[in-house]
Protein backbone atom coordinates (compact mmCIF):
# COMPACT_ATOMS: atom_id res chain seq x y z
CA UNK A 1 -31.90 13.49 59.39
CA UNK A 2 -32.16 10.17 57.03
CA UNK A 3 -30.40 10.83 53.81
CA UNK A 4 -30.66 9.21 50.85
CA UNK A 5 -27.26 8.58 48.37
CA UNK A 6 -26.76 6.70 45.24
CA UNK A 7 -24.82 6.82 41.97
CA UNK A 8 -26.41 6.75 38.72
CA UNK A 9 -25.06 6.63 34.70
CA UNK A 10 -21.30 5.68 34.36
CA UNK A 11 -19.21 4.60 36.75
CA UNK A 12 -15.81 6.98 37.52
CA UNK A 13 -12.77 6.93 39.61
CA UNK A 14 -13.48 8.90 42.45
CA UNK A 15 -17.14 8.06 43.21
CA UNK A 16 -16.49 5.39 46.56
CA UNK A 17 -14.12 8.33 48.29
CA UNK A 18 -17.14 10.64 47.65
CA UNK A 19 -19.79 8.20 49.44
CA UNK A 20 -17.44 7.36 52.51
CA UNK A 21 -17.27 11.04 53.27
CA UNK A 22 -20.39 11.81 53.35
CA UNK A 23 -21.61 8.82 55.41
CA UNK A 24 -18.30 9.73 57.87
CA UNK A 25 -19.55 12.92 57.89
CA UNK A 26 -23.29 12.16 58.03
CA UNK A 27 -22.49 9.25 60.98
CA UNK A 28 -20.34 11.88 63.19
CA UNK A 29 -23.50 14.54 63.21
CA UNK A 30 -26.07 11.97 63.98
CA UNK A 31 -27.75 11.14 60.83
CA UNK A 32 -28.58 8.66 59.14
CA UNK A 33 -27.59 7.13 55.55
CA UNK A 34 -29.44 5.11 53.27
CA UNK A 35 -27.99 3.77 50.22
CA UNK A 36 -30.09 3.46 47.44
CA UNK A 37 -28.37 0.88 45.01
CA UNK A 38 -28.05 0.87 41.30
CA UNK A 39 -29.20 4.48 40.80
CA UNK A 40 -32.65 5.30 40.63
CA UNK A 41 -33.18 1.68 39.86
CA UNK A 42 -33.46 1.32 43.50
CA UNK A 43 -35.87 3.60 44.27
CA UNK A 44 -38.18 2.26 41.40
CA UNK A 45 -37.73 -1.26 42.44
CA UNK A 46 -38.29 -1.01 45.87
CA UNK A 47 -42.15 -2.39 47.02
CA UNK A 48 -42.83 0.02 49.93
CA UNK A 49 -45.63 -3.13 51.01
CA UNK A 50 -42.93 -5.61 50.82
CA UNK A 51 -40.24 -3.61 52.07
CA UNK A 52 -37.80 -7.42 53.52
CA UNK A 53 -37.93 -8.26 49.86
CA UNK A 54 -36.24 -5.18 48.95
CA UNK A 55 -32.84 -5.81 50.23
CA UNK A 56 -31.31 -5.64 47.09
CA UNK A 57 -32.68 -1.89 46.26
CA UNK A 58 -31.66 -0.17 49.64
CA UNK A 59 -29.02 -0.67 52.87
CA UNK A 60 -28.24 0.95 55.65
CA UNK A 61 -24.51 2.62 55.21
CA UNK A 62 -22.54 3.26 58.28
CA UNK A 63 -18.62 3.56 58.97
CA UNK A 64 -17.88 -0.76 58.90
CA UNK A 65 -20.00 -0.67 55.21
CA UNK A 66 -17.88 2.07 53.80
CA UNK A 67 -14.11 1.82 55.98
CA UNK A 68 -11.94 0.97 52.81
CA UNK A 69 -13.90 1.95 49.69
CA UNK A 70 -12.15 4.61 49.06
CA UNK A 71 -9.28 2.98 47.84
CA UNK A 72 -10.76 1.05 44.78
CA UNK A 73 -12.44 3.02 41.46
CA UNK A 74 -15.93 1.97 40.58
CA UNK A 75 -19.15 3.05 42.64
CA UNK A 76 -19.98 0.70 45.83
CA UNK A 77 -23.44 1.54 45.27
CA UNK A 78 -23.23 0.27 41.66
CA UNK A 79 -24.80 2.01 39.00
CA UNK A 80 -27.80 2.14 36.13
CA UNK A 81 -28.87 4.29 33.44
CA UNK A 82 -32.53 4.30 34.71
CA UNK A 83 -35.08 6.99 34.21
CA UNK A 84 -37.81 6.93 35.87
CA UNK A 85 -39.92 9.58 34.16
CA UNK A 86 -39.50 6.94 31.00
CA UNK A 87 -39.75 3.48 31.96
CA UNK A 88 -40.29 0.97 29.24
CA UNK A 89 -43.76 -0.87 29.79
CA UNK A 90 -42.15 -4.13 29.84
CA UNK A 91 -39.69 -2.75 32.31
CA UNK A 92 -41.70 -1.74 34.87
CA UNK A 93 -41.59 -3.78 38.23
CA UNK A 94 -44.57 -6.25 38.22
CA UNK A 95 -45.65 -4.84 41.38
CA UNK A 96 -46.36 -1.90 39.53
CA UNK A 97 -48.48 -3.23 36.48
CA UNK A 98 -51.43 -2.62 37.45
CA UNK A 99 -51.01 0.76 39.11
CA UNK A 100 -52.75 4.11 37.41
CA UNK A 101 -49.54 5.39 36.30
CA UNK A 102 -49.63 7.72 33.03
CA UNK A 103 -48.18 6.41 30.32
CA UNK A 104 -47.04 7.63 26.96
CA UNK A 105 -47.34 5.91 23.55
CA UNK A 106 -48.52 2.81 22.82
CA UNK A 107 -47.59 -1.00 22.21
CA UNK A 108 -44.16 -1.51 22.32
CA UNK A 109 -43.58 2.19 21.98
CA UNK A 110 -45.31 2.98 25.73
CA UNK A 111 -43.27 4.10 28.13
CA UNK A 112 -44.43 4.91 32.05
CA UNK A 113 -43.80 7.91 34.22
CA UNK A 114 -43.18 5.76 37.53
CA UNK A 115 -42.44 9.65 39.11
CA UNK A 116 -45.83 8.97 41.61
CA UNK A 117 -44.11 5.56 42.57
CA UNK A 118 -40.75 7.25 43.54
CA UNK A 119 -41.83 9.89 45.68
CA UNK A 120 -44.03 7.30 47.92
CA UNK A 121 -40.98 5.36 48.27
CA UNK A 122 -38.95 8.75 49.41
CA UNK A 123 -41.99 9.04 51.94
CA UNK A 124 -42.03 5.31 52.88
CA UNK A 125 -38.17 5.33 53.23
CA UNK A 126 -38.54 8.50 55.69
CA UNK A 127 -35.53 10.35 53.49
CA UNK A 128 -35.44 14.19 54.54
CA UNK A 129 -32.88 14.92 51.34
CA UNK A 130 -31.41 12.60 48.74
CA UNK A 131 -27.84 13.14 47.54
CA UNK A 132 -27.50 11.62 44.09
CA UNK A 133 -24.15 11.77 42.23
CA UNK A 134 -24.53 11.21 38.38
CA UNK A 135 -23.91 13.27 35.21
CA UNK A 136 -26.47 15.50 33.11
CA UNK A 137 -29.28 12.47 33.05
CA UNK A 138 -29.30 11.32 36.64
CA UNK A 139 -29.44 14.87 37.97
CA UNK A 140 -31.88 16.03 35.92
CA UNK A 141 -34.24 13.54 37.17
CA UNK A 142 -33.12 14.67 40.38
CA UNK A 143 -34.43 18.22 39.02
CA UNK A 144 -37.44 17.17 38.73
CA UNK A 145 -37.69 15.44 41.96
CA UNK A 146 -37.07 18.65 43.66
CA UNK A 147 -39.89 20.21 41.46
CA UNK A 148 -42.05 16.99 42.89
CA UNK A 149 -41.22 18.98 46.50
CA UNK A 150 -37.99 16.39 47.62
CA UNK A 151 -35.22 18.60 49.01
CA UNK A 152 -31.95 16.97 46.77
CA UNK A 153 -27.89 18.14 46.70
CA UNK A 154 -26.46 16.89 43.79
CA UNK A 155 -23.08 16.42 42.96
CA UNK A 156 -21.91 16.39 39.34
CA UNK A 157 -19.71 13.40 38.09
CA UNK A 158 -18.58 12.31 34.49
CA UNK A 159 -15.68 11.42 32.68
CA UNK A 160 -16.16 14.02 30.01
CA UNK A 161 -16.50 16.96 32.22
CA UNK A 162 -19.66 18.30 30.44
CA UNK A 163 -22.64 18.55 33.23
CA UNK A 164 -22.89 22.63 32.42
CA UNK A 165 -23.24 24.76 36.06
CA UNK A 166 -19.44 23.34 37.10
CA UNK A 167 -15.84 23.89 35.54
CA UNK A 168 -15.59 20.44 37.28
CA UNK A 169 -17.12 16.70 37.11
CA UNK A 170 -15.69 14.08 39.71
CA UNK A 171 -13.96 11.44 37.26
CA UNK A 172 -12.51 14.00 34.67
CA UNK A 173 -9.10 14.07 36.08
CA UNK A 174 -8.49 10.39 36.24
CA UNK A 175 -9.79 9.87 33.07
CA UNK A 176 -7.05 12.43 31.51
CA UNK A 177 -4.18 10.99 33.42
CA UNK A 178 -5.13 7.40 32.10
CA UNK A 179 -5.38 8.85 28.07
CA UNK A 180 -2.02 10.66 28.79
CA UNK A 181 -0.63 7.10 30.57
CA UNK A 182 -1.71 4.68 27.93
CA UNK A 183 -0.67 7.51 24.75
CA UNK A 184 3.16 7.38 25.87
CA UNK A 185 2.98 3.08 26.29
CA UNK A 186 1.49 3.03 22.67
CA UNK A 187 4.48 5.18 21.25
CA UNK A 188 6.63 2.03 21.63
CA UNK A 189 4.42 0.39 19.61
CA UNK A 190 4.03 2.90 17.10
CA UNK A 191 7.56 3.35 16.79
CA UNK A 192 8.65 0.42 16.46
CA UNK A 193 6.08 -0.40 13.32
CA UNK A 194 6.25 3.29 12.00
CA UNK A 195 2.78 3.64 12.27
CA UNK A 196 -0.14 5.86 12.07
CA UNK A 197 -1.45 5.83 15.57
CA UNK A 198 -5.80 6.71 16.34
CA UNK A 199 -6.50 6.31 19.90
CA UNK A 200 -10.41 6.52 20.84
CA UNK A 201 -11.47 8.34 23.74
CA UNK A 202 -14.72 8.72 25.43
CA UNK A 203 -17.03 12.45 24.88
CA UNK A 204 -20.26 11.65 23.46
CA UNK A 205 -21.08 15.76 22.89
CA UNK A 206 -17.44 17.32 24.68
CA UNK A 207 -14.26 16.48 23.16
CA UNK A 208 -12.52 18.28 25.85
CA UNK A 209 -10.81 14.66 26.90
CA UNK A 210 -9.70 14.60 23.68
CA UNK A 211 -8.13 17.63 23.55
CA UNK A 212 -6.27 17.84 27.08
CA UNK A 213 -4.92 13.93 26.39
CA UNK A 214 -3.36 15.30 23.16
CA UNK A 215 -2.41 18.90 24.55
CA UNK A 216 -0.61 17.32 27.67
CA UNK A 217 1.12 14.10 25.87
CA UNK A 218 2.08 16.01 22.99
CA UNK A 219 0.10 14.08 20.24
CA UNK A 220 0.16 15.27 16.60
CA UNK A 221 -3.61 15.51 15.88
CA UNK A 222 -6.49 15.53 18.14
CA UNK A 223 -10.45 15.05 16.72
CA UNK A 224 -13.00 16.47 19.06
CA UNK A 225 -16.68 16.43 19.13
CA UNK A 226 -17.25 19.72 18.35
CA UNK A 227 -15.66 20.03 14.89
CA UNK A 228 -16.61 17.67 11.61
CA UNK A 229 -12.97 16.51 10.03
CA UNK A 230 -12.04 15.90 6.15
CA UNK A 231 -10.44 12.37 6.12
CA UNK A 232 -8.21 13.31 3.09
CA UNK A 233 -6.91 16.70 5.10
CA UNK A 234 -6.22 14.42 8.20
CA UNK A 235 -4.30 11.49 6.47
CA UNK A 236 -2.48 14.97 4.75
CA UNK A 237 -1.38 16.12 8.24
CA UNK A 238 -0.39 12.50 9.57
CA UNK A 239 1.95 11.55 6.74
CA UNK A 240 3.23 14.99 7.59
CA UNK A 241 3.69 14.64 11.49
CA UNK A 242 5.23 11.08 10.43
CA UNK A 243 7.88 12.09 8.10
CA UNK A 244 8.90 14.93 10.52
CA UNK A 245 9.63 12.75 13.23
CA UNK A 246 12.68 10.68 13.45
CA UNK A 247 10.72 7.80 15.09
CA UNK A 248 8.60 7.78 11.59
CA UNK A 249 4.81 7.45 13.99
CA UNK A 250 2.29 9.68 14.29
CA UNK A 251 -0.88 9.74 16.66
CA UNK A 252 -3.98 11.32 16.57
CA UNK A 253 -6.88 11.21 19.23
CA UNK A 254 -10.06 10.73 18.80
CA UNK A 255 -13.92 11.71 20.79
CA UNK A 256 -16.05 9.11 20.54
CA UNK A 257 -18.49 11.74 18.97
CA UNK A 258 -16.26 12.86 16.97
CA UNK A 259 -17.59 12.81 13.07
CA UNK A 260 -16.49 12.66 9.33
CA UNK A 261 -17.65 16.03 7.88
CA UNK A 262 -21.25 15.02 6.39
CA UNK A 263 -21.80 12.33 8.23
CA UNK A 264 -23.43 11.53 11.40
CA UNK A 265 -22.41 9.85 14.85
CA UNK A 266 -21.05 6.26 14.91
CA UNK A 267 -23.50 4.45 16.91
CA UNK A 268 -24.99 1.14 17.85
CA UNK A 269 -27.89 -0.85 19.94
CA UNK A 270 -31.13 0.69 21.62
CA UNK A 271 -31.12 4.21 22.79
CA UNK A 272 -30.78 3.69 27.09
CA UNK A 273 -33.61 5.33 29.06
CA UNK A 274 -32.17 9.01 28.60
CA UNK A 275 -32.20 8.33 24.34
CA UNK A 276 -28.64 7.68 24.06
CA UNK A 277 -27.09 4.73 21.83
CA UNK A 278 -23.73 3.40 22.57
CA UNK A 279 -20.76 5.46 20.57
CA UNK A 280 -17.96 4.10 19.55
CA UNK A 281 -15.96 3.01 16.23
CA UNK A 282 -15.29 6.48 14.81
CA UNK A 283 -11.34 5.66 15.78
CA UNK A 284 -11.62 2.17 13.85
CA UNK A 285 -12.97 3.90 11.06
CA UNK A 286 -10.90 6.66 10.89
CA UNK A 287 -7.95 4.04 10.69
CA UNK A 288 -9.50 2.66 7.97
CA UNK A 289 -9.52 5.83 6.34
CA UNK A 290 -5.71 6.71 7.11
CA UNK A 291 -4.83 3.21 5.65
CA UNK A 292 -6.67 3.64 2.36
CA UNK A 293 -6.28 7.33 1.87
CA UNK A 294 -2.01 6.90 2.82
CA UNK A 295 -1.05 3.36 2.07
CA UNK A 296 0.19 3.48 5.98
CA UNK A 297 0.35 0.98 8.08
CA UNK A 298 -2.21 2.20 11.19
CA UNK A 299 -2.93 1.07 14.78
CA UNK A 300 -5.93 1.71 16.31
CA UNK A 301 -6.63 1.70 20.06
CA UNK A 302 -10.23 2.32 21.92
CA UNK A 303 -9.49 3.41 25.88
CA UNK A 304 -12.83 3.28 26.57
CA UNK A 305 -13.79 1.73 30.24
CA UNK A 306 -9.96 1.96 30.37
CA UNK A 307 -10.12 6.01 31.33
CA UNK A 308 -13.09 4.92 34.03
CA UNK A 309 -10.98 1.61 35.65
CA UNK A 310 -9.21 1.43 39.00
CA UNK A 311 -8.28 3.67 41.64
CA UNK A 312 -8.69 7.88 41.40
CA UNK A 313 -6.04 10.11 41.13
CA UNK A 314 -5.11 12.55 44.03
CA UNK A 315 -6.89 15.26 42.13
CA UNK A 316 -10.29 13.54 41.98
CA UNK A 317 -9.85 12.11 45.47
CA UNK A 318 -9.68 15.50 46.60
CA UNK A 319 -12.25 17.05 44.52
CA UNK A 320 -14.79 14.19 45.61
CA UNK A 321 -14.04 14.21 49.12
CA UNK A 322 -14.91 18.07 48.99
CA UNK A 323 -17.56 17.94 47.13
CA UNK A 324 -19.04 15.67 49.66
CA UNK A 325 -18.47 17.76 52.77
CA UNK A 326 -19.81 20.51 50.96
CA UNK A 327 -22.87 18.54 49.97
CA UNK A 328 -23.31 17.75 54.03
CA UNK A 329 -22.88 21.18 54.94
CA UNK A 330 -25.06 22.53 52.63
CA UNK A 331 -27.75 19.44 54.19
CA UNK A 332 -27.19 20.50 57.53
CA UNK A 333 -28.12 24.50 56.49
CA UNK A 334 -31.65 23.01 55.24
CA UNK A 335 -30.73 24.54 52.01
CA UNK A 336 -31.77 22.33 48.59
CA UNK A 337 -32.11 22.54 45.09
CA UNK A 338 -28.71 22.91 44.83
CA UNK A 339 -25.49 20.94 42.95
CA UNK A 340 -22.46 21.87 44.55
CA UNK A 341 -19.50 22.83 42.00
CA UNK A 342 -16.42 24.31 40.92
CA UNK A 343 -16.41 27.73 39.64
CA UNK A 344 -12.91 29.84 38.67
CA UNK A 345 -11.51 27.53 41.37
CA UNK A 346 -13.49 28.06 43.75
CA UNK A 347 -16.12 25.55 45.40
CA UNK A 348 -19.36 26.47 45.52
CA UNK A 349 -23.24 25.38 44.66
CA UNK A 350 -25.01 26.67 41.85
CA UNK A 351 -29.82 25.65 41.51
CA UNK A 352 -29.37 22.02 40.18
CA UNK A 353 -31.65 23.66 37.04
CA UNK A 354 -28.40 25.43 35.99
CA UNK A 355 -27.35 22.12 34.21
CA UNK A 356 -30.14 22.29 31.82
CA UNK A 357 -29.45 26.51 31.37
CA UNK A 358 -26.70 25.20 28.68
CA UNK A 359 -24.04 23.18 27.04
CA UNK A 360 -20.77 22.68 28.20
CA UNK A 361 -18.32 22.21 25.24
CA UNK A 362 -14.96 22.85 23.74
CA UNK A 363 -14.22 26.65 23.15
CA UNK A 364 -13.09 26.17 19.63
CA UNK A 365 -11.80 29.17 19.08
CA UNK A 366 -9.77 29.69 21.58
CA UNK A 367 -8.52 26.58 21.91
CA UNK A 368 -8.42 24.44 19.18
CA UNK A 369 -7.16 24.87 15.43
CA UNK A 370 -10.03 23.83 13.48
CA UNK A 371 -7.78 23.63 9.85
CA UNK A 372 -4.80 21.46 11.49
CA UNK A 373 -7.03 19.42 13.69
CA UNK A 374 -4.92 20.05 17.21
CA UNK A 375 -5.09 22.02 20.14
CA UNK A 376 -4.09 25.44 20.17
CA UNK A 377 -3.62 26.35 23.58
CA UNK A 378 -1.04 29.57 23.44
CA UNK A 379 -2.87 32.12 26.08
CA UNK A 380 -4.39 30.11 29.44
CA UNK A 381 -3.71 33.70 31.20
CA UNK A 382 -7.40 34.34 32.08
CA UNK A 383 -8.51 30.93 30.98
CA UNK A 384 -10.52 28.35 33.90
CA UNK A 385 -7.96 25.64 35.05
CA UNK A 386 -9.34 22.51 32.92
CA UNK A 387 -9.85 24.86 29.77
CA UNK A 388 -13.19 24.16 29.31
């Protein structure tokens, strides 16, 4: 068989060990890999009547390509938020201009479904299954590729552990550990000042980062996604948390989706190509808010591509790795339509439409106190692994 891999969205710790073992394993059955570079970018940039000028969309990926990537973080592949069911009009390859593709809108507005385009580059490119590793965007476009009649095995990946189907996304685990890591260096920081301490963390719509940083380095206060918070009632619990400790700091994480009661999202720039504007801010203005409402000296911190830098941990190493032999075997069956995933610890594959069957959030009430802003984790008996 000729497969097809790439890596689309955000790039995580955890996604290079995934794409060595499935070309190892690929390579040692006699098939064939193709790499399709910078997402689905790749496939919509590639001229099927030019195909030498297309190096830069597509390689070959055998055992010498991929030997040592499994040591570094990032994606070898590289990454884009592309979508190719969306495509600005401006940002359509010129080789595609003039084709009859149906568009949507008008004037600066139009946008292009290049969806025709991509599946006569899957036929030109001979791929028998594509494997694409991405978070709710990127595999729902491979969703609707399978519709389209392409045989795909996803394989769920984000830092905020939401795609819904999977009690596990490759990236999650790193992502924690690096919150945790960087939490405990800031407390000699915060200390030493006597400080009101807001660390940022990524989770656009989950603030289940959030709220295992602060549940497993012991922070004070945690803000999630999920649940709107009072300013005045926060500062109220800091100066608190502060006067109780004999270091005189406090900290409190933060989602970067996390919002003031009333208000909206922070967010900035265009929306990408799946609707989404950058987050990011809600910690800076939450120390803002500490300082005015307290008189406090604050500290404010944003992790951000922080949690998704350098090398994975040995949990998402092993998690990626297995998700990738799983992904082969379930190639070699002929079976499709498929993500593979983690459910009550055990791995298994769920229809790749389950991601879009529901949300995967917080469970507030069993897990977080939603009047003292922290995690309230007290019975796990019966509760999945990661608590989500």
């Amino acid at each position: 068989m000729r497969i097809g891999i790439l890596t689309g969205g955000g790039d995580v710790p955890g996604l290079n060990p995934c794409i060595k073992t499935v070309v190892y394993r690929a390579v040692e059955e006699g098939h064939e890999v193709l790499g399709i570079r910078r997402g689905w970018a790749g496939l919509l940039e590639y001229n099927p009547d030019d195909p030498r000028g297309c190096d830069s969309c597509v390689s070959e990926l055998g055992k010498d390509q991929v030997r040592t990537i499994d040591r570094t973080g990032g994606t070898y592949l590289h990454s884009s938020r592309t979508n190719p069911a969306s495509v600005p009009a401006d940002r359509v390859p010129s080789f595609l201009r003039s084709s009859k593709l149906r568009r949507a809108g008008k004037g600066a507005a139009a946008v292009i479904d290049c969806t025709p385009h991509m599946l006569h580059v899957i036929e030109a490119l001979q791929l028998d299954v594509l494997i694409p590793i991405g978070g709710d965007d990127t595999l729902g476009y491979a969703e609707r590729l399978h519709r389209e009649g392409v045989p795909v095995v996803a394989i769920p990946k984000t830092m905020d552990n939401d795609v819904y189907g999977t009690d596990y996304c490759i990236g999650f685990s790193t992502a924690v550990t690096r919150g945790v890591q960087y939490i405990h260096q800031l407390r000699s920081s915060a200390g030493s000042h006597e400080r009101l301490a807001v660390v940022e963390l990524f989770g656009r719509n989950s603030g289940e980062t959030s709220l295992l940083v602060a549940y497993l380095a012991g922070v004070d206060r945690a803000l999630i996604s999920e649940v709107p918070f009072e300013p005045a009632r926060l500062a109220e619990l800091l100066v608190s948390d502060k006067r109780s400790n004999p270091s005189r700091y406090a900290f409190v994480t933060v989602s970067e989706g996390a919002q003031v009661k009333g208000e909206g999202t922070i967010e900035a720039g265009e929306a990408d190509a799946f609707g989404h504007r950058k987050l990011g801010g809600i910690g800076e203005v939450t120390a803002d808010w500490l300082k005015r409402l307290t008189g406090e000296d604050t500290m404010y911190q944003q992790l951000s591509y922080l949690m998704r830098s350098g090398a994975p941990d040995s949990l998402d190493l092993m998690v990626a790795d297995n998700y990738a032999n799983m992904a082969m075997t379930l190639v070699e069956r002929g079976e499709s339509n498929l993500m593979v995933a983690l459910r009550n610890g055990i791995y298994t594959s769920v229809p790749i439409a389950t991601i879009a069957d529901g949300e995967k959030r917080v469970h507030v009430d069993d897990l977080y106190d939603v009047s003292e802003y922290r995690p309230k984790v007290r019975q796990v008996e019966g509760q999945p692994m990661f608590l989500n």
